[in-house]
N, C-alpha and C. Protein backbone atom coordinates (compact mmCIF):
# COMPACT_ATOMS: atom_id res chain seq x y z
N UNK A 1 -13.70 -30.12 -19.19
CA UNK A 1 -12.98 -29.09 -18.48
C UNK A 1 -13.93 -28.42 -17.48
N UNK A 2 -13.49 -28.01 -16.24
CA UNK A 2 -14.25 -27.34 -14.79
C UNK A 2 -14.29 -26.07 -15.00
N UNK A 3 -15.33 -25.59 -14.93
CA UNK A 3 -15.23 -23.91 -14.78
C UNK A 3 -15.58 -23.47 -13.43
N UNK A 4 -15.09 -24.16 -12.71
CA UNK A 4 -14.91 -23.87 -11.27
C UNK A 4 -13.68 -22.89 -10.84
N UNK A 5 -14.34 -22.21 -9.93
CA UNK A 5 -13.40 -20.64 -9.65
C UNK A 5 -11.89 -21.39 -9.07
N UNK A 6 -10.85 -20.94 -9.57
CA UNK A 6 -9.67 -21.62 -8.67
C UNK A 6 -9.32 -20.71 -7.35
N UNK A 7 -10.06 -19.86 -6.69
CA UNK A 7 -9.52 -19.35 -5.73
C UNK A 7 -11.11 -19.12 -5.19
N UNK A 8 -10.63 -19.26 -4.08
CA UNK A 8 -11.82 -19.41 -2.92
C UNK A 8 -11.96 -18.22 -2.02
N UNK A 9 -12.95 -17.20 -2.18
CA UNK A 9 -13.52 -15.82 -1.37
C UNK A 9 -13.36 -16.13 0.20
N UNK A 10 -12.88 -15.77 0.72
CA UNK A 10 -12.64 -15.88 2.04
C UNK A 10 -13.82 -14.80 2.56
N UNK A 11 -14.49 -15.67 3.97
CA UNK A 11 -15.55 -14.96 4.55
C UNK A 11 -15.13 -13.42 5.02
N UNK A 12 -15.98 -12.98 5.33
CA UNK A 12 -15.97 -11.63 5.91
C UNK A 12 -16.05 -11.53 7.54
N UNK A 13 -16.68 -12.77 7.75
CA UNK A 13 -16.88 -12.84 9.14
C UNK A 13 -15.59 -12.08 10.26
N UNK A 14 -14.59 -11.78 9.39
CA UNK A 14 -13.13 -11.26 10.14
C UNK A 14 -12.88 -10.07 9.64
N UNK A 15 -13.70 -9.19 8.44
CA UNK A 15 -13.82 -7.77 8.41
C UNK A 15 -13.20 -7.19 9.76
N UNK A 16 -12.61 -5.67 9.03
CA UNK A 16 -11.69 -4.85 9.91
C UNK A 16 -12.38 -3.10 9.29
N UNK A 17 -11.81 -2.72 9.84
CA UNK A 17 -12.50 -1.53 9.76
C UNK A 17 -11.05 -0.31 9.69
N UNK A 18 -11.03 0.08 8.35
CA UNK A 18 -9.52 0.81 8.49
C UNK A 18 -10.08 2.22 7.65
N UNK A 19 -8.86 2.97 7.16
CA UNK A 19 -9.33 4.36 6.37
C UNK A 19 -8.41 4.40 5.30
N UNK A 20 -8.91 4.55 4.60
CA UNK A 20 -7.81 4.54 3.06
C UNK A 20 -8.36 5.93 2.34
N UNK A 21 -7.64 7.05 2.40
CA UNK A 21 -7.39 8.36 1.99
C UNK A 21 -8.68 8.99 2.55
N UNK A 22 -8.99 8.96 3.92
CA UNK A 22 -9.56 9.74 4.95
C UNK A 22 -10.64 9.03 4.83
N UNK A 23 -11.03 8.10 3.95
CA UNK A 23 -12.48 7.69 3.43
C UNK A 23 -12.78 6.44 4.48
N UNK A 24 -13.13 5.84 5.07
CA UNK A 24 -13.85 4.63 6.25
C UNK A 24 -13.86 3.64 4.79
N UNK A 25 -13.61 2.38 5.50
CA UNK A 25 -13.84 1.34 4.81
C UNK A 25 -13.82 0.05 5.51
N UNK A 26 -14.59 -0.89 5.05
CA UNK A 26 -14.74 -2.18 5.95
C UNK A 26 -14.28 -3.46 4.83
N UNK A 27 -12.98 -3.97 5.49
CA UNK A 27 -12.38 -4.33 4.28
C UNK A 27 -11.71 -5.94 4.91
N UNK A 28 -11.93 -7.07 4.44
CA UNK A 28 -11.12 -8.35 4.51
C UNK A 28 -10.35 -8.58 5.46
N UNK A 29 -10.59 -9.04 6.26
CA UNK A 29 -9.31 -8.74 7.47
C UNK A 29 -8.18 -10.13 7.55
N UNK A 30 -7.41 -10.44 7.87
CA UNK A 30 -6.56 -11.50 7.44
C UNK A 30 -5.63 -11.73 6.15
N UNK A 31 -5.46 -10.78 5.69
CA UNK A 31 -5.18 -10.77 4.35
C UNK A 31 -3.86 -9.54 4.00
N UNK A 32 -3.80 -9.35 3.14
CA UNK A 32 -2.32 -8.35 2.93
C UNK A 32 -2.95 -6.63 2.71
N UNK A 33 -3.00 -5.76 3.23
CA UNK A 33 -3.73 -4.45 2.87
C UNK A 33 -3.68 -4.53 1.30
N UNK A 34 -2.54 -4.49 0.35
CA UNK A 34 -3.04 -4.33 -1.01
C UNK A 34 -3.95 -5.28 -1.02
N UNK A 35 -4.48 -6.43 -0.75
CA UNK A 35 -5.10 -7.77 -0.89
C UNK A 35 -6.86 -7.11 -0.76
N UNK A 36 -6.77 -6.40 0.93
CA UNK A 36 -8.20 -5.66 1.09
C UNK A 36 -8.26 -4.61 0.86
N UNK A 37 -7.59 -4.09 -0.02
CA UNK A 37 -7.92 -2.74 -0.67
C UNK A 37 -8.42 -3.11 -2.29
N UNK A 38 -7.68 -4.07 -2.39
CA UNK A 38 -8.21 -4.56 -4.03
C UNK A 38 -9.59 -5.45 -3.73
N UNK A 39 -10.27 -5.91 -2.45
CA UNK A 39 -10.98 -6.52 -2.84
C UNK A 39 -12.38 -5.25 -2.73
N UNK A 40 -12.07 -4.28 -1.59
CA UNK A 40 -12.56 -2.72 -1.29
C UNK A 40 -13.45 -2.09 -2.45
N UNK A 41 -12.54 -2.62 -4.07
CA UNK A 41 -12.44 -1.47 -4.57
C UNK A 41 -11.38 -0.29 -5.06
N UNK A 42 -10.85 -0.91 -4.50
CA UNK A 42 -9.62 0.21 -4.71
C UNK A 42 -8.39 0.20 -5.94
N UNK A 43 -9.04 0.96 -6.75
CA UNK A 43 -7.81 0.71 -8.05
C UNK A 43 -6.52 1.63 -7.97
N UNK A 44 -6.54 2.95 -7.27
CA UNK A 44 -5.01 3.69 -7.82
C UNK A 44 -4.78 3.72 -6.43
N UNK A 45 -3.37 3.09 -6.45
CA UNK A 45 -2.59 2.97 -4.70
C UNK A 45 -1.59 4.03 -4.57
N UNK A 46 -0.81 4.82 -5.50
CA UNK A 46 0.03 5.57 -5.79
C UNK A 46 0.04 6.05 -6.96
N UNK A 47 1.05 7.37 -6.76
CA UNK A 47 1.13 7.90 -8.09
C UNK A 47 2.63 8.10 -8.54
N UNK A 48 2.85 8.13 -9.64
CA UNK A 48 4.56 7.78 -9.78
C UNK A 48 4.97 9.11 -9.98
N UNK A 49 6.72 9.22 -9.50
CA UNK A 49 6.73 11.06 -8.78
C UNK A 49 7.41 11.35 -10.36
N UNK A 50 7.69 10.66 -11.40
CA UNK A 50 7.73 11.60 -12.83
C UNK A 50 6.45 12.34 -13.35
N UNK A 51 5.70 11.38 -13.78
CA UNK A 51 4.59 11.38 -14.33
C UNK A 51 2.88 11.80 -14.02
N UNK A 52 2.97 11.24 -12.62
CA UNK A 52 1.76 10.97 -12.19
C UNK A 52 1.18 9.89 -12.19
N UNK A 53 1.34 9.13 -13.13
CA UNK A 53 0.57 8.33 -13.82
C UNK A 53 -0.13 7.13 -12.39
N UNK A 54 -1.61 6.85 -12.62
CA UNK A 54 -1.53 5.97 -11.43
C UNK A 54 -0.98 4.78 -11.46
N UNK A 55 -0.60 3.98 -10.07
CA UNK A 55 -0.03 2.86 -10.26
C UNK A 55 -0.98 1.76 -8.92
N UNK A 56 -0.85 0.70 -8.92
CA UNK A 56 -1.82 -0.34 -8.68
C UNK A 56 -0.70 -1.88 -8.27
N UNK A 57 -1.24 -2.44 -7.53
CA UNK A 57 -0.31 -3.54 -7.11
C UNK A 57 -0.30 -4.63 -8.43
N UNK A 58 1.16 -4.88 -8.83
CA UNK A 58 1.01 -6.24 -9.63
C UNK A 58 1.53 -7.25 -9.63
N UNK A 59 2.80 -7.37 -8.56
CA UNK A 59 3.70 -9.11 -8.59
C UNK A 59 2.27 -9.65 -7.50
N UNK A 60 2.59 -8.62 -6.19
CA UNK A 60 1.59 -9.05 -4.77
C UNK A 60 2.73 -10.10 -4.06
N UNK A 61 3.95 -10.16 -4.34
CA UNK A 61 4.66 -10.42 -3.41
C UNK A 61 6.14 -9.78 -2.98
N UNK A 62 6.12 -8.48 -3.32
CA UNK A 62 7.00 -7.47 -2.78
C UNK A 62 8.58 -7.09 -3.73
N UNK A 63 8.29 -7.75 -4.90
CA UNK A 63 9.07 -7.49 -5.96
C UNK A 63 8.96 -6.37 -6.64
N UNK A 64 7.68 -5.96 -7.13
CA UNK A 64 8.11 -4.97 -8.22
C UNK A 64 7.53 -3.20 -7.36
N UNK A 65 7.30 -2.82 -5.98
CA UNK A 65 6.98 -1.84 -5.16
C UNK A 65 6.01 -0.73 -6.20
N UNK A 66 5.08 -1.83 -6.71
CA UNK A 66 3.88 -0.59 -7.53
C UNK A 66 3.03 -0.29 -6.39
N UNK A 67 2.73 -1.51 -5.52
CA UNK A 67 2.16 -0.91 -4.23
C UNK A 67 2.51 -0.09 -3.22
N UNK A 68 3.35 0.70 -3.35
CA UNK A 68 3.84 1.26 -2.20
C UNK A 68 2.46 2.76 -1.69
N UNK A 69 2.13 2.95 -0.48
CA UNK A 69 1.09 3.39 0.39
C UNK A 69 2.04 4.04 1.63
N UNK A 70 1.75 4.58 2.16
CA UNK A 70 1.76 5.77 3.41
C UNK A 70 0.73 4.54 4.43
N UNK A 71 1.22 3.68 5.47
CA UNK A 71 0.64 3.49 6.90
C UNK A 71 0.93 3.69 8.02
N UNK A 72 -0.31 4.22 8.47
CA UNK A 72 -0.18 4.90 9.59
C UNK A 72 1.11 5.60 10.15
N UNK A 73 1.27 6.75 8.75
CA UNK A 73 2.23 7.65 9.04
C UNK A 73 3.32 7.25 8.00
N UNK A 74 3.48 6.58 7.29
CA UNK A 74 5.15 5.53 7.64
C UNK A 74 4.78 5.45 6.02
N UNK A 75 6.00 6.09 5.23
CA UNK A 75 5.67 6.50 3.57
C UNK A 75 6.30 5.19 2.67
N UNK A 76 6.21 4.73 1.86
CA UNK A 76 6.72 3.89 0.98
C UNK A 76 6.68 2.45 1.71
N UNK A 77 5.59 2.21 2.31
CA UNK A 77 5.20 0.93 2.87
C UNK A 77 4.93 -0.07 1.42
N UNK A 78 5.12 -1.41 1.28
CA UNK A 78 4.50 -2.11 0.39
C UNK A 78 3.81 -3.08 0.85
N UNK A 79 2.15 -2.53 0.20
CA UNK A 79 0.76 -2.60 1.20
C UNK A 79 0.64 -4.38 0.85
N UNK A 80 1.14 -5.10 -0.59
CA UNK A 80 1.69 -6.19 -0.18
C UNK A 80 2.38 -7.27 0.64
N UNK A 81 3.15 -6.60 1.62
CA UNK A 81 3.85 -7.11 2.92
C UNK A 81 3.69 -7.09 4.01
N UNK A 82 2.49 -6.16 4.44
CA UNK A 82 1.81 -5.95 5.33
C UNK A 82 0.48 -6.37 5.88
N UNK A 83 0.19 -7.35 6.84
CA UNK A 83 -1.28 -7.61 7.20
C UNK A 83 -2.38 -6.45 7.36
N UNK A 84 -3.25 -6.31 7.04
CA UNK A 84 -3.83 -5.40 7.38
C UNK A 84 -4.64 -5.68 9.10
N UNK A 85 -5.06 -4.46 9.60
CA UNK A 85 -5.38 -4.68 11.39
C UNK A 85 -6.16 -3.64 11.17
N UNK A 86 -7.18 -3.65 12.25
CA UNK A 86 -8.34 -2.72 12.30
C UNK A 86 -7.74 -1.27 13.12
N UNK A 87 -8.40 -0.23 12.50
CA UNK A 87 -8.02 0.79 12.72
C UNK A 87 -6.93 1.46 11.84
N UNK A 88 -6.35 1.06 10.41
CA UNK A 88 -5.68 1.48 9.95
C UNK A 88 -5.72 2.49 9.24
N UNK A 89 -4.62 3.39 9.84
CA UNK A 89 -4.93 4.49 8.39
C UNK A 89 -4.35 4.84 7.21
N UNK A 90 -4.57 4.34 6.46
CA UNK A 90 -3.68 4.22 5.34
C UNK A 90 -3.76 5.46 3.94
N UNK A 91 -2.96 5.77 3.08
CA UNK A 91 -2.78 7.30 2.34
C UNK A 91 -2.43 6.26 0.86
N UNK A 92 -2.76 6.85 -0.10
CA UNK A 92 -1.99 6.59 -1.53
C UNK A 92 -0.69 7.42 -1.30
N UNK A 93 0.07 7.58 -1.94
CA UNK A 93 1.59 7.75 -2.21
C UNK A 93 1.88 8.42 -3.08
N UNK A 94 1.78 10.05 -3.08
CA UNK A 94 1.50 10.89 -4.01
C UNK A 94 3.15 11.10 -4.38
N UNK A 95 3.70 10.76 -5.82
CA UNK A 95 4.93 11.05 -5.71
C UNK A 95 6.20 10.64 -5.28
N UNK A 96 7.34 11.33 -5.33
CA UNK A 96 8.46 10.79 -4.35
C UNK A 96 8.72 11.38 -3.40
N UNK A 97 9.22 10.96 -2.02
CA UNK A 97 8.79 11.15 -0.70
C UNK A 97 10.10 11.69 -0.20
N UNK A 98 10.10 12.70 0.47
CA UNK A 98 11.54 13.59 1.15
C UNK A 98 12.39 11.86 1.97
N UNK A 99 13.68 12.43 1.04
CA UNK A 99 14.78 11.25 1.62
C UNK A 99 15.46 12.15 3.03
N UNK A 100 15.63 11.56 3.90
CA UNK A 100 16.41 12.23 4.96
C UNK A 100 18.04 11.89 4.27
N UNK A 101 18.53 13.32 4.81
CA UNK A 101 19.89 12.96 4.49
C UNK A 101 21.06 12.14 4.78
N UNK A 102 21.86 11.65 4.47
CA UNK A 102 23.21 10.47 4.42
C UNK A 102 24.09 12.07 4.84
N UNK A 103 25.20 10.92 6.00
CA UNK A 103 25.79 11.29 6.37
C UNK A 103 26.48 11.88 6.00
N UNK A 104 27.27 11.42 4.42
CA UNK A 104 28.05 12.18 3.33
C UNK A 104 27.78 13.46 2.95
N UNK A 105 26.12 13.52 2.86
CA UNK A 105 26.03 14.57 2.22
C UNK A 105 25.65 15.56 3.21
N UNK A 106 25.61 14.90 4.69
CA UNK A 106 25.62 16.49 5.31
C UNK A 106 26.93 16.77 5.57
N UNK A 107 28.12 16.00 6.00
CA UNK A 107 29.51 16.06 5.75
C UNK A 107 29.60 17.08 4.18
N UNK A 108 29.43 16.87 3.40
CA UNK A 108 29.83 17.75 2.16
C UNK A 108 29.30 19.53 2.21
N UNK A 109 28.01 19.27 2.56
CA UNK A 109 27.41 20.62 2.77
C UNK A 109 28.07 21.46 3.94
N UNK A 110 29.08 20.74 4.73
CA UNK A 110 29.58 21.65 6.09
C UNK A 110 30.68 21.64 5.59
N UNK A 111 31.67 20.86 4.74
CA UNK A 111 32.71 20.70 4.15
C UNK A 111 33.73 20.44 4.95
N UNK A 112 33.17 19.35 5.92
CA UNK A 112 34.06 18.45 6.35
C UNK A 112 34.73 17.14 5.63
């Protein structure tokens, strides 16, 4: 039996240069932001708006939204689906995030 690694480190030579919670970081470039944030270092991506509790990417292909991140501005991104690009600024996801309102319910509040 091989105890050879089954996944192959991709060079750095394509490093990007982004910010993940105000902090500078030089991180994998070509790859999915949860992808160079996990290789960064980076263990808590969000926090869940019952509990707190931290949460961390785990399908990595946009099924189960444990990754969800704040980029560049833009809240409940899933840092899974997204390439990462230099200059990014990216936030953990403190919580649950103000829903803008449905039409219904501003219709109800005027009581039309």
């Amino acid at each position: 039996m091989t105890s050879r690694p089954l996944f192959k480190t991709l060079a750095d030579a394509d490093a990007v240069d982004i910010w993940f919670n105000d902090q500078p970081l030089r991180v994998p470039g070509g790859r999915s932001v949860a992808a160079a944030l996990l290789a960064a270092g980076v263990s808590r991506f969000r926090a869940t708006p019952v509990s707190g509790a931290p949460r961390a990417p785990y399908c990595m292909m946009g099924a189960c939204f444990e990754c969800l991140v704040e980029i560049d501005g833009v809240p409940s991104r899933q840092s899974c689906m997204v390439t990462v690009r230099d200059g990014m600024r990216i936030h953990s996801q403190e919580g649950a995030r103000d829903l803008p309102p449905t039409v219904q319910s501003v219709e109800n509040v005027h009581g039309r």
